[in-house]
PDB file of N, CA and C in Angstrom:
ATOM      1  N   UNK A   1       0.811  -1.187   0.000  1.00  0.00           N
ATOM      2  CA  UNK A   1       0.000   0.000   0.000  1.00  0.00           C
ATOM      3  C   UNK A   1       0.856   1.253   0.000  1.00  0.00           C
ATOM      4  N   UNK A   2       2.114   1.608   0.879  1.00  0.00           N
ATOM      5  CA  UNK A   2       2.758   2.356   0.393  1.00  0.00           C
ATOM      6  C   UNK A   2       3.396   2.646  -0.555  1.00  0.00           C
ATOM      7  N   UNK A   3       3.800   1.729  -1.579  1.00  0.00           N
ATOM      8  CA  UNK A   3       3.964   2.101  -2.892  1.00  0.00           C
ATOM      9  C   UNK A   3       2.609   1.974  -3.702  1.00  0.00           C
ATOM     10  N   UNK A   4       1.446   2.128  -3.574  1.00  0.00           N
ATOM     11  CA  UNK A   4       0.533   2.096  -4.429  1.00  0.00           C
ATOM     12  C   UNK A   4      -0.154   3.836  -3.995  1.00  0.00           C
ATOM     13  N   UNK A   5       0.473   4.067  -2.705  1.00  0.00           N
ATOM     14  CA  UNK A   5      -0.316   5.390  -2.130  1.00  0.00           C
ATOM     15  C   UNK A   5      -0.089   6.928  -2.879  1.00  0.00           C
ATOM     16  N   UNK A   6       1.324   6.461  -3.701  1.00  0.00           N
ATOM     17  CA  UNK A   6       1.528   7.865  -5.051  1.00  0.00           C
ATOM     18  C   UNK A   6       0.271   8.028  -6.040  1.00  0.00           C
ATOM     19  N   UNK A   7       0.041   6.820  -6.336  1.00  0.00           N
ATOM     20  CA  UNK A   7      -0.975   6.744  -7.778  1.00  0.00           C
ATOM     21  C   UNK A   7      -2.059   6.918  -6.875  1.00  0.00           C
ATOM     22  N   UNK A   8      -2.676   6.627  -5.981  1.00  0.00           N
ATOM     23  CA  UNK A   8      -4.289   6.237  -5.898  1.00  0.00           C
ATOM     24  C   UNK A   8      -4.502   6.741  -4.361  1.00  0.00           C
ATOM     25  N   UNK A   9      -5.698   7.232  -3.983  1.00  0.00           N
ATOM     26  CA  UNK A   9      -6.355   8.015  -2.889  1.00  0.00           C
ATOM     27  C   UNK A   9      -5.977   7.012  -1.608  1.00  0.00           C
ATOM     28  N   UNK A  10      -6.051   7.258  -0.227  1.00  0.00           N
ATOM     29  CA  UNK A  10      -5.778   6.678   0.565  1.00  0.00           C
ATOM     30  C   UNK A  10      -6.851   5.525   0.895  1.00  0.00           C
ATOM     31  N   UNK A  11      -8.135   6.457   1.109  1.00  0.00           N
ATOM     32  CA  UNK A  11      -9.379   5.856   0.995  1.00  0.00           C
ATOM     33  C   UNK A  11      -9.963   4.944  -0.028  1.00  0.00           C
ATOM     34  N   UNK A  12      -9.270   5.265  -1.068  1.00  0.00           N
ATOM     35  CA  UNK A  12      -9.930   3.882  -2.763  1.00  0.00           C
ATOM     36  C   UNK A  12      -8.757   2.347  -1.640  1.00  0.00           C
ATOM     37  N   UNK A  13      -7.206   2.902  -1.800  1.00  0.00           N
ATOM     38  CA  UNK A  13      -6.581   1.496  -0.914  1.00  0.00           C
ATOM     39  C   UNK A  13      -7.195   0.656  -0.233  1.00  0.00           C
ATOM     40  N   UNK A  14      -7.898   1.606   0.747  1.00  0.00           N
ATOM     41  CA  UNK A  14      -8.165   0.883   1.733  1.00  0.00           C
ATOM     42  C   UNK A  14      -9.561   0.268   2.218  1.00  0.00           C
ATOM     43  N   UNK A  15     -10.358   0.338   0.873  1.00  0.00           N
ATOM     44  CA  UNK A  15     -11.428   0.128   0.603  1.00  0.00           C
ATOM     45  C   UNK A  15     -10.832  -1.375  -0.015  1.00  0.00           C
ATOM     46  N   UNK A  16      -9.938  -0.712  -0.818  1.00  0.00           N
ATOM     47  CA  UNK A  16      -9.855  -2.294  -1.794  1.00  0.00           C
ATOM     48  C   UNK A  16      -8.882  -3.541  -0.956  1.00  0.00           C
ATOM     49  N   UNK A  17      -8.255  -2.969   0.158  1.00  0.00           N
ATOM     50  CA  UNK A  17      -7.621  -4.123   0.911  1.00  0.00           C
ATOM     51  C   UNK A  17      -8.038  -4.348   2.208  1.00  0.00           C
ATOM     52  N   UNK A  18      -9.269  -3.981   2.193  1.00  0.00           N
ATOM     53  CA  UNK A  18     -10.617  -3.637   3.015  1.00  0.00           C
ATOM     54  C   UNK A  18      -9.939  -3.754   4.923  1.00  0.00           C
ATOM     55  N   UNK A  19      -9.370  -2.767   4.813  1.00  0.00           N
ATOM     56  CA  UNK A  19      -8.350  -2.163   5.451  1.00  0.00           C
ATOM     57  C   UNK A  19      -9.078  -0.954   6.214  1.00  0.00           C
ATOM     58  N   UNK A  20      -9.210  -0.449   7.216  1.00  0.00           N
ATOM     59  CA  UNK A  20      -9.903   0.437   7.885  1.00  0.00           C
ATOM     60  C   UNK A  20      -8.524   1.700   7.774  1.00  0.00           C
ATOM     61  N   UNK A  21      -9.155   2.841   7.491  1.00  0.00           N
ATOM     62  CA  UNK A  21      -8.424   4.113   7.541  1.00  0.00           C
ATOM     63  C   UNK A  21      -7.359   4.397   8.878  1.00  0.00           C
ATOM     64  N   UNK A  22      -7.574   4.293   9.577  1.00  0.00           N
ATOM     65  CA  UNK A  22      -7.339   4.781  11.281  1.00  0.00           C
ATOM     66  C   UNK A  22      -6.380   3.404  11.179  1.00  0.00           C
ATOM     67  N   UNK A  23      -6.861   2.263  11.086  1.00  0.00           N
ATOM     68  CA  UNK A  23      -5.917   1.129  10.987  1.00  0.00           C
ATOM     69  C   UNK A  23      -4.463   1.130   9.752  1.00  0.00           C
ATOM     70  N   UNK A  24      -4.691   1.755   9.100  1.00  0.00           N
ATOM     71  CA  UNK A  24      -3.321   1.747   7.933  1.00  0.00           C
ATOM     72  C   UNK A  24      -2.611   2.871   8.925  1.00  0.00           C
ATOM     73  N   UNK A  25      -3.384   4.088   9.175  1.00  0.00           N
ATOM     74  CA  UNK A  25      -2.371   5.262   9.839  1.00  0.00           C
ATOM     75  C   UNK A  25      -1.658   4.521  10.992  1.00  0.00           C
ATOM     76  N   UNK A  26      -2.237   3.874  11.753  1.00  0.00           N
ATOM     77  CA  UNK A  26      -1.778   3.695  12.998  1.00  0.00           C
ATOM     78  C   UNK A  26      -0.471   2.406  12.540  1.00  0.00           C
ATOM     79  N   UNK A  27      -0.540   1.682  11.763  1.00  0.00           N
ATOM     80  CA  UNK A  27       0.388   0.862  11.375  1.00  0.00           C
ATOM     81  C   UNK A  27       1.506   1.515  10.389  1.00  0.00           C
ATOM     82  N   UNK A  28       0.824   2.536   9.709  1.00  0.00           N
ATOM     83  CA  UNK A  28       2.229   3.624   8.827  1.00  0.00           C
ATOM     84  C   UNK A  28       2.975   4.422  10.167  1.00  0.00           C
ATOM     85  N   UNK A  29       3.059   4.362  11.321  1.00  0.00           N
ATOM     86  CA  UNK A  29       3.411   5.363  12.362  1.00  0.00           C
ATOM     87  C   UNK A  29       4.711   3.997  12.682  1.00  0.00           C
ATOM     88  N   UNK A  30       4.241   2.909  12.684  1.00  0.00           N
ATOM     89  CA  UNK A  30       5.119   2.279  13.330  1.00  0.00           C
ATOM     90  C   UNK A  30       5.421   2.033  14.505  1.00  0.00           C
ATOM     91  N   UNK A  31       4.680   2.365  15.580  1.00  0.00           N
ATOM     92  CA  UNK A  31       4.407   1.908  17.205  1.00  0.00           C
ATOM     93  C   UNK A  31       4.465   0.621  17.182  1.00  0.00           C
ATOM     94  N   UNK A  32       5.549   0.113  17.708  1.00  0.00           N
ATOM     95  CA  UNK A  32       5.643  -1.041  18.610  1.00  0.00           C
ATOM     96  C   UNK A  32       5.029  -1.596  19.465  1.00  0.00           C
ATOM     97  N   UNK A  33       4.042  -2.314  19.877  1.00  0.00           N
ATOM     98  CA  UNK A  33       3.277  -2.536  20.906  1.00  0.00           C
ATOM     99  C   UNK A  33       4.235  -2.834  22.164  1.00  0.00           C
ATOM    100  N   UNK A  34       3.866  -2.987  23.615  1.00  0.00           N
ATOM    101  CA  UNK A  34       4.782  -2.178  24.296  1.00  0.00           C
ATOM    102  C   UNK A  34       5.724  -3.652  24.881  1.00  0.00           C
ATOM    103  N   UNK A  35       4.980  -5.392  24.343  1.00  0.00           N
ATOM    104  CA  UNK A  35       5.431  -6.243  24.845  1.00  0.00           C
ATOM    105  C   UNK A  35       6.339  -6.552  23.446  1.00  0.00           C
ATOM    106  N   UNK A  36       5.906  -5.729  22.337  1.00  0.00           N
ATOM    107  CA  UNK A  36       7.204  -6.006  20.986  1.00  0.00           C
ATOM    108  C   UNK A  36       8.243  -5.279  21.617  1.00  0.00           C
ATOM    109  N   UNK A  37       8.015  -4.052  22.275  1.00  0.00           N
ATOM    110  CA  UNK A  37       9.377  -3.454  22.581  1.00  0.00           C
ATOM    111  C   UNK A  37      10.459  -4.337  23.265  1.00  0.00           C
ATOM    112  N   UNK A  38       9.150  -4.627  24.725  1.00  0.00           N
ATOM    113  CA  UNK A  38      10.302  -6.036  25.663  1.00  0.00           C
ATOM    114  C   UNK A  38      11.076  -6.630  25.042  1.00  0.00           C
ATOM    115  N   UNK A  39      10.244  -7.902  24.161  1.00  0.00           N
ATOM    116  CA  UNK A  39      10.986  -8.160  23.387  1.00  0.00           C
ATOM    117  C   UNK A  39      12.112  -8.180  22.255  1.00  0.00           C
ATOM    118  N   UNK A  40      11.888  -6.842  21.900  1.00  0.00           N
ATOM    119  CA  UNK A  40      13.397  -6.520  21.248  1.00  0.00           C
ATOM    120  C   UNK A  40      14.296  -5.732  22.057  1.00  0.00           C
ATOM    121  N   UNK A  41      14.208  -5.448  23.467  1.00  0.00           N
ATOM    122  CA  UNK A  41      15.222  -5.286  24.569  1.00  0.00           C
ATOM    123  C   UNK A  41      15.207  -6.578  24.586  1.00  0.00           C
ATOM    124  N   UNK A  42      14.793  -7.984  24.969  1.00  0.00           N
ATOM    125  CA  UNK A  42      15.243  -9.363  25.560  1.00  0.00           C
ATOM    126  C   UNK A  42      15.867 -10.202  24.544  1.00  0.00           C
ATOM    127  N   UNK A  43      15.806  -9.181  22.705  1.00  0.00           N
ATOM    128  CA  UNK A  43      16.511 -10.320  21.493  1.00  0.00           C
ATOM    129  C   UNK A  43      18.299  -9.661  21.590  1.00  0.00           C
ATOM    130  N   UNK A  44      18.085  -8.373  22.224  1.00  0.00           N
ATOM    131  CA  UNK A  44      19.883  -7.488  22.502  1.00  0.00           C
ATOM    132  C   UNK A  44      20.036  -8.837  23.616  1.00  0.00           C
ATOM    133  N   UNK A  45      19.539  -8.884  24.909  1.00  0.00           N
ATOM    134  CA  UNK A  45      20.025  -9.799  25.922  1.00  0.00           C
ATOM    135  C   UNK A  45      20.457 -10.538  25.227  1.00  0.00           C
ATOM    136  N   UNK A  46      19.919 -11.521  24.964  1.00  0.00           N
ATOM    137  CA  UNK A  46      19.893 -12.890  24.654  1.00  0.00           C
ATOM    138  C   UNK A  46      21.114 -13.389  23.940  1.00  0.00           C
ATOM    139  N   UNK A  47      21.365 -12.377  22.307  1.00  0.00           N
ATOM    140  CA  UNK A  47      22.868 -12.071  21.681  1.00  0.00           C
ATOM    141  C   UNK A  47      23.627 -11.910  22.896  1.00  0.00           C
ATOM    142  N   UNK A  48      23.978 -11.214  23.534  1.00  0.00           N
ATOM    143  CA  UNK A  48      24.779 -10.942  24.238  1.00  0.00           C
ATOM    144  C   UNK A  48      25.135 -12.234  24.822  1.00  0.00           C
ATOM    145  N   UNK A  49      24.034 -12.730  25.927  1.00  0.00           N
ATOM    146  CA  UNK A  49      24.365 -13.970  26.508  1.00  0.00           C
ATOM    147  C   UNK A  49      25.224 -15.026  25.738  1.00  0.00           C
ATOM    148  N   UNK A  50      24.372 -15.240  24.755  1.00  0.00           N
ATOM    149  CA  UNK A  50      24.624 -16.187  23.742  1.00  0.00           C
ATOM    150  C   UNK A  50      25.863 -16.006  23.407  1.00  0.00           C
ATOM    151  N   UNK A  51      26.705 -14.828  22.979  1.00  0.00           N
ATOM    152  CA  UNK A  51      27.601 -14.540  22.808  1.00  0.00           C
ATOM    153  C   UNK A  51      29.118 -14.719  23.522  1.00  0.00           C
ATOM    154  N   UNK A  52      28.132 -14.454  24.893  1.00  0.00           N
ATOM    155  CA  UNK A  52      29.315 -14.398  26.146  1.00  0.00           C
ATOM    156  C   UNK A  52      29.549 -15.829  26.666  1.00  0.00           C
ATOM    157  N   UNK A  53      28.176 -16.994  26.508  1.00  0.00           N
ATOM    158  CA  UNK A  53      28.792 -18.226  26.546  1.00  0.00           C
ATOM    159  C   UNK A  53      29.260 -18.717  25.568  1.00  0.00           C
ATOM    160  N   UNK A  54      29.690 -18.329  24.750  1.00  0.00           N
ATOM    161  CA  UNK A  54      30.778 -18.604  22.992  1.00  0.00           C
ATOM    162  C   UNK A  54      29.608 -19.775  22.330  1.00  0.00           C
ATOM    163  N   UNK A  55      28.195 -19.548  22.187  1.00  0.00           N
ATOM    164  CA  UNK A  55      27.297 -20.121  21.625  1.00  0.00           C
ATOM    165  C   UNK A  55      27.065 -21.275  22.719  1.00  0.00           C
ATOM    166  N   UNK A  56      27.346 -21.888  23.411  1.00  0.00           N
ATOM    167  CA  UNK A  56      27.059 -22.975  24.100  1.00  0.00           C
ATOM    168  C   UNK A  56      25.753 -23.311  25.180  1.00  0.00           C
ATOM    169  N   UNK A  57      25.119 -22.160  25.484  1.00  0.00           N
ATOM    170  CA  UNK A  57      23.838 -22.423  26.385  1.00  0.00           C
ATOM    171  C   UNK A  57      22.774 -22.212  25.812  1.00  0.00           C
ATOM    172  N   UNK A  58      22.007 -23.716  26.493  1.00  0.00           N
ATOM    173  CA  UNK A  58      20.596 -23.554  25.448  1.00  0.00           C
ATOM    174  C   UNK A  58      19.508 -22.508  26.383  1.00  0.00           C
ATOM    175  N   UNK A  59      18.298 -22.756  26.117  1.00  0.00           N
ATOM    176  CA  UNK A  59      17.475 -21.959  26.585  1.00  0.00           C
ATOM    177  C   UNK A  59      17.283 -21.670  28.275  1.00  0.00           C
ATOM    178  N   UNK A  60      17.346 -23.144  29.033  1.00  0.00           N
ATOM    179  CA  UNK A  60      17.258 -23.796  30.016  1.00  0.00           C
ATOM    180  C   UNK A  60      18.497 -22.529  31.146  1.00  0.00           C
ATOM    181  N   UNK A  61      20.325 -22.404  30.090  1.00  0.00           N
ATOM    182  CA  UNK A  61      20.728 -21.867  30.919  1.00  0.00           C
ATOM    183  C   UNK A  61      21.190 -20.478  30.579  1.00  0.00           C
ATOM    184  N   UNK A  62      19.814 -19.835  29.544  1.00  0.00           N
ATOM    185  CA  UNK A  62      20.074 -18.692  29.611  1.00  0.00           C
ATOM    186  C   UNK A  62      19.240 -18.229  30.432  1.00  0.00           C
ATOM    187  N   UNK A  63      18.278 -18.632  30.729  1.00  0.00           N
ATOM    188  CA  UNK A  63      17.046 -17.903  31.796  1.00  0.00           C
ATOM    189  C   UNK A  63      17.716 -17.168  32.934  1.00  0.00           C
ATOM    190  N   UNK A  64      18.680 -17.826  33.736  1.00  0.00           N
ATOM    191  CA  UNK A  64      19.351 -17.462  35.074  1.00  0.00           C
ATOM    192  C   UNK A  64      19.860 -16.015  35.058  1.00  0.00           C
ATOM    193  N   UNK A  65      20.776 -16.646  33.210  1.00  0.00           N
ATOM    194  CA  UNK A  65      21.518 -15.708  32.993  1.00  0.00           C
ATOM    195  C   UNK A  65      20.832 -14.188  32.936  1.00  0.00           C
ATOM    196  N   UNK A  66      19.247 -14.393  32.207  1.00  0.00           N
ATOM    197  CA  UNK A  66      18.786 -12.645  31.952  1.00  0.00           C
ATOM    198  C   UNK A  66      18.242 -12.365  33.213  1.00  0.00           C
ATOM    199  N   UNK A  67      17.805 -13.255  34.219  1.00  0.00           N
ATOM    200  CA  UNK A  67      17.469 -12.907  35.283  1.00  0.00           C
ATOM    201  C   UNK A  67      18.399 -12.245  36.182  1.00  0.00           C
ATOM    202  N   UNK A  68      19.505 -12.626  35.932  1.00  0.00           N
ATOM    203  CA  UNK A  68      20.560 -11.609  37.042  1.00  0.00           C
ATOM    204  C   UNK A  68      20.684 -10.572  35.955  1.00  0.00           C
ATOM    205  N   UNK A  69      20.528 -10.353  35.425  1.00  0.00           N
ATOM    206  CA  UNK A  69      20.777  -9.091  34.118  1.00  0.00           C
ATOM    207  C   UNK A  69      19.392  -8.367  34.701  1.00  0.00           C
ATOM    208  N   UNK A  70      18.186  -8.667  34.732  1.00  0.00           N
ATOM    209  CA  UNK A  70      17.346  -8.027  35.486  1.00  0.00           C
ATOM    210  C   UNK A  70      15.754  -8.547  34.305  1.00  0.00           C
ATOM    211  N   UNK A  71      15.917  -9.153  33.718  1.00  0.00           N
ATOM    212  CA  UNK A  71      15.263  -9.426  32.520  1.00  0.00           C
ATOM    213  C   UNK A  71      14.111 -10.637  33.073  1.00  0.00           C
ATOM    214  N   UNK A  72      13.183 -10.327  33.499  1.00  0.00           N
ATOM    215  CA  UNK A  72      12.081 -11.766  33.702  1.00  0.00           C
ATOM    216  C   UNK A  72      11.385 -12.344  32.760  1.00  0.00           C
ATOM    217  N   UNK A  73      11.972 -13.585  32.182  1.00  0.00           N
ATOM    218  CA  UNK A  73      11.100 -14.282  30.836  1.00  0.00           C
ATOM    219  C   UNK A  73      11.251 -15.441  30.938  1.00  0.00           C
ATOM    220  N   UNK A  74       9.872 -16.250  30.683  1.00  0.00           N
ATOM    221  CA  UNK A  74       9.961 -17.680  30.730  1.00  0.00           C
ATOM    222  C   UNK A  74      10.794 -18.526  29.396  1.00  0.00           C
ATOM    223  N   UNK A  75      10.428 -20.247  29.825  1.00  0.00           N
ATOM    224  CA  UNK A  75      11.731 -20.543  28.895  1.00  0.00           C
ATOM    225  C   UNK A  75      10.997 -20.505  27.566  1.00  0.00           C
ATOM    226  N   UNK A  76       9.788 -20.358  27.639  1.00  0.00           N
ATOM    227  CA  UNK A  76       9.412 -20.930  26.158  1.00  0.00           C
ATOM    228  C   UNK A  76       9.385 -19.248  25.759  1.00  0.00           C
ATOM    229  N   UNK A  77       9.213 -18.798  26.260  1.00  0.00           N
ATOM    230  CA  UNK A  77       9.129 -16.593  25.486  1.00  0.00           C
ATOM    231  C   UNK A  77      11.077 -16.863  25.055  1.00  0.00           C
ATOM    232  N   UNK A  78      11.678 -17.555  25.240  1.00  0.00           N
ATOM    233  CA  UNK A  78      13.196 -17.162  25.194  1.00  0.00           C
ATOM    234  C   UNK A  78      13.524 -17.767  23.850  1.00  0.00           C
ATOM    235  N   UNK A  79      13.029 -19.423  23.806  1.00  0.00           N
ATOM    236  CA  UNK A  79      13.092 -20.080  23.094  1.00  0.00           C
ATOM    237  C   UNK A  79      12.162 -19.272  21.645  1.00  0.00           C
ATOM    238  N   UNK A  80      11.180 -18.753  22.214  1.00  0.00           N
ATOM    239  CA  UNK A  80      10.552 -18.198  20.688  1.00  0.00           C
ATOM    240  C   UNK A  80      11.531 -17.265  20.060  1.00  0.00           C
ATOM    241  N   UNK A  81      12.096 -16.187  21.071  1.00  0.00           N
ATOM    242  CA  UNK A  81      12.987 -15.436  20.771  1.00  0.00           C
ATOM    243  C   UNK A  81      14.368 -15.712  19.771  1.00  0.00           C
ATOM    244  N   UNK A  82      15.050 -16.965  20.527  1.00  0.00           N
ATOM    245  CA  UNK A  82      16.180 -17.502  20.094  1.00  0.00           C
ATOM    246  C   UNK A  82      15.543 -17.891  18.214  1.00  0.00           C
ATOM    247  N   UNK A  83      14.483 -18.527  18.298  1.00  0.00           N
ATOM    248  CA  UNK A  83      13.897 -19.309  16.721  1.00  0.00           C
ATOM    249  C   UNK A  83      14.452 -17.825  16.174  1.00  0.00           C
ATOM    250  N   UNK A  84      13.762 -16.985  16.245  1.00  0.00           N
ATOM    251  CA  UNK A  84      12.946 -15.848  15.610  1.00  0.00           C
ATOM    252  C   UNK A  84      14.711 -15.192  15.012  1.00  0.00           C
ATOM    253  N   UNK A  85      15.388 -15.221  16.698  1.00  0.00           N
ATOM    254  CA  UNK A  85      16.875 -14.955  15.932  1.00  0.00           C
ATOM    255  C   UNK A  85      17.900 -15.393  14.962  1.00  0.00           C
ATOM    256  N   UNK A  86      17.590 -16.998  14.678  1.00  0.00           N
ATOM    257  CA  UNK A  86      17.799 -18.258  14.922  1.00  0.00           C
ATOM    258  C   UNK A  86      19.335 -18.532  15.255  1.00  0.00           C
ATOM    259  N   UNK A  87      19.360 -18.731  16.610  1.00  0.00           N
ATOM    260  CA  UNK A  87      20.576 -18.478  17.175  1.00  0.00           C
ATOM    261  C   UNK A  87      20.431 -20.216  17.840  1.00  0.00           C
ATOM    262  N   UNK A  88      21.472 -20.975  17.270  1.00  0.00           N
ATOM    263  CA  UNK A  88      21.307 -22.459  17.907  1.00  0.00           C
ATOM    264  C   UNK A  88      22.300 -22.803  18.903  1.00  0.00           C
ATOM    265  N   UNK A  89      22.762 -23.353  20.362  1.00  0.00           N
ATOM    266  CA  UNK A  89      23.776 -23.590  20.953  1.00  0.00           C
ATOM    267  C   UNK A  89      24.524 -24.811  19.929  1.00  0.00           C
ATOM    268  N   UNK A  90      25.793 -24.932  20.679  1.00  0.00           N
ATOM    269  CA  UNK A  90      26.540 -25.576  19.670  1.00  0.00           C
ATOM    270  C   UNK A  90      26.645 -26.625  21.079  1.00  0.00           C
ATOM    271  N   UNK A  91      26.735 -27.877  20.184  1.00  0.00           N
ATOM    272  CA  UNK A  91      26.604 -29.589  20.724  1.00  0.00           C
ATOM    273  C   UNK A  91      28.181 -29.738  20.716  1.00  0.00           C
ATOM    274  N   UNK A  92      27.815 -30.077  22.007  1.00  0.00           N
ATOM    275  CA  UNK A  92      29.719 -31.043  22.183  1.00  0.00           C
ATOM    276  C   UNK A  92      29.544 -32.487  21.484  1.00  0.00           C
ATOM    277  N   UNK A  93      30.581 -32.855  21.395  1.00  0.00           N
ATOM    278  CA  UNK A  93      30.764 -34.590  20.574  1.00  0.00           C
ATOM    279  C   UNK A  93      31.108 -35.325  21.411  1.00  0.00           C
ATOM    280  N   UNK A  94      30.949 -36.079  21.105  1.00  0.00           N
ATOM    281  CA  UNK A  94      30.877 -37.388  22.580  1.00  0.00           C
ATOM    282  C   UNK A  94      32.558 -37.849  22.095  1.00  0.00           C
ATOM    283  N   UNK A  95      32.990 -37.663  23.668  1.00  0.00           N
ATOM    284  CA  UNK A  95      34.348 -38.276  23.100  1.00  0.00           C
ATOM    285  C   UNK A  95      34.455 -39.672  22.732  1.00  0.00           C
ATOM    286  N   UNK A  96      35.444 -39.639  21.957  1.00  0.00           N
ATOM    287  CA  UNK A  96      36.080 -40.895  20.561  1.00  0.00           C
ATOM    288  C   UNK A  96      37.485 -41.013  21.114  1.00  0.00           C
ATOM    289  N   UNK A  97      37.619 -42.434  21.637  1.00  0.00           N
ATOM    290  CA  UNK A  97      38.901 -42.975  22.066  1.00  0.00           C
ATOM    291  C   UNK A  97      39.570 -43.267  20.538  1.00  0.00           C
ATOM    292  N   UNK A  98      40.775 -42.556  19.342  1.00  0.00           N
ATOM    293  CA  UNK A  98      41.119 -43.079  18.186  1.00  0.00           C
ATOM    294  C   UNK A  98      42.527 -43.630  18.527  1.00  0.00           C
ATOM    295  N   UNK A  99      42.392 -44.334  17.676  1.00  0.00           N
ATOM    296  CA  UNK A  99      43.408 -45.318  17.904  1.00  0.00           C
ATOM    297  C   UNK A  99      44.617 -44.877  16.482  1.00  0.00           C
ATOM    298  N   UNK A 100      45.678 -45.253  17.337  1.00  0.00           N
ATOM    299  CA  UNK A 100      46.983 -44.687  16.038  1.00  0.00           C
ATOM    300  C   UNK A 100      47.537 -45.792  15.778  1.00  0.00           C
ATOM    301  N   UNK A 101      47.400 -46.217  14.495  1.00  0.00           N
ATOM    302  CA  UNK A 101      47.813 -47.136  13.501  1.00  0.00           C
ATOM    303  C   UNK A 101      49.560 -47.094  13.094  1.00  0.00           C
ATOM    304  N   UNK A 102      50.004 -47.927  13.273  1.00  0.00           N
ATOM    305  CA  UNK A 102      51.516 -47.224  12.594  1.00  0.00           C
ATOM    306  C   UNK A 102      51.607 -48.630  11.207  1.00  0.00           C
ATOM    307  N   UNK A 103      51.906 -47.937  10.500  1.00  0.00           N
ATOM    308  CA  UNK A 103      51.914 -48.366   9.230  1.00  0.00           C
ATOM    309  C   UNK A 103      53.627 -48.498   8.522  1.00  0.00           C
ATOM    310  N   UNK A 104      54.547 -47.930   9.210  1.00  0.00           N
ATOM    311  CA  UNK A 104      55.906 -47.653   8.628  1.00  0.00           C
ATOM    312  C   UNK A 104      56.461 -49.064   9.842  1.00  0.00           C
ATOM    313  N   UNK A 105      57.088 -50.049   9.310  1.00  0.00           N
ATOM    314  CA  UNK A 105      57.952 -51.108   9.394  1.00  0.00           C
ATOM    315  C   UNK A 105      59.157 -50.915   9.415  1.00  0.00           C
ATOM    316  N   UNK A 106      60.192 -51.673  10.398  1.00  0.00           N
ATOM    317  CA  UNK A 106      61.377 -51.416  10.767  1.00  0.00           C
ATOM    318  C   UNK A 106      62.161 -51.996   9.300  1.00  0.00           C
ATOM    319  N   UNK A 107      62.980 -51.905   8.775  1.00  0.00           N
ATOM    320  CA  UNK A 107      63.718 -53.008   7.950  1.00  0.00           C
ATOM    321  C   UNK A 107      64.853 -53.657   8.533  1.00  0.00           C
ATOM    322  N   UNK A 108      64.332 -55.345   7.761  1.00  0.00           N
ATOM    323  CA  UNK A 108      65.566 -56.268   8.603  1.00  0.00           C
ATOM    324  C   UNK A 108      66.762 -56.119   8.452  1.00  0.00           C
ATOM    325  N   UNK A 109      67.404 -55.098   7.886  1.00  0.00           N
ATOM    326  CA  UNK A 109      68.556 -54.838   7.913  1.00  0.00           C
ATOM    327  C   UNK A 109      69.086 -54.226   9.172  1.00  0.00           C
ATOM    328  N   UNK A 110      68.381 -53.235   9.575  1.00  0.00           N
ATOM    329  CA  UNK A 110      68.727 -52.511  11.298  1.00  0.00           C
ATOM    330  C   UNK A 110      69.128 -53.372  12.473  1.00  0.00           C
ATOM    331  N   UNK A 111      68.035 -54.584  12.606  1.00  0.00           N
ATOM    332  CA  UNK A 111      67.965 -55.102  13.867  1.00  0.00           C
ATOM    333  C   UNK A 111      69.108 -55.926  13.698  1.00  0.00           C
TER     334      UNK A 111
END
């Protein structure tokens, strides 16, 4: 609608994307509703955290973390957050006992 709003009346738009007047203005202003704001103060946290444990904590042990930061959010509001960022912790590997092969043979000339 904002690129159609040069050519054509505000009111024909919003008739035809049957769109209420007061409703396009209030969404062309761009107000954040005030729990979108939280949330994009708790998607800065979260980077940060995420950051400061070098990617490694999942949702479970970032909670603590925004809570001493001063931040109150449950795990699943964190976890939506993290998707939305898509910020994934990184998985350790299960250690692998490998074994070293030696392949180079003495020659019977030495011994």
């Amino acid at each position: 609608m904002n690129t159609m709003r040069l050519d054509y009346p505000i009111a024909v738009l919003c008739r035809a994307f049957k769109v209420s007047r007061s409703g396009f203005y209030a969404w062309s202003k761009g107000k954040l509703s005030p729990r979108a704001q939280v949330d994009e103060r708790l998607k800065v946290a979260i980077k940060a955290v995420h950051k400061q444990s070098r990617e490694t904590y999942g949702t479970r042990r970032v909670q603590p973390e925004l809570e001493a930061q001063g931040f109150i959010a449950g795990r699943d509001r964190i976890a939506r957050l993290r998707r939305e960022l898509n910020l994934r912790c990184k998985q350790k590997r299960k250690f692998k006992a490998r074994r070293i092969r030696i392949t180079t043979r003495l020659s019977p000339t030495i011994c």
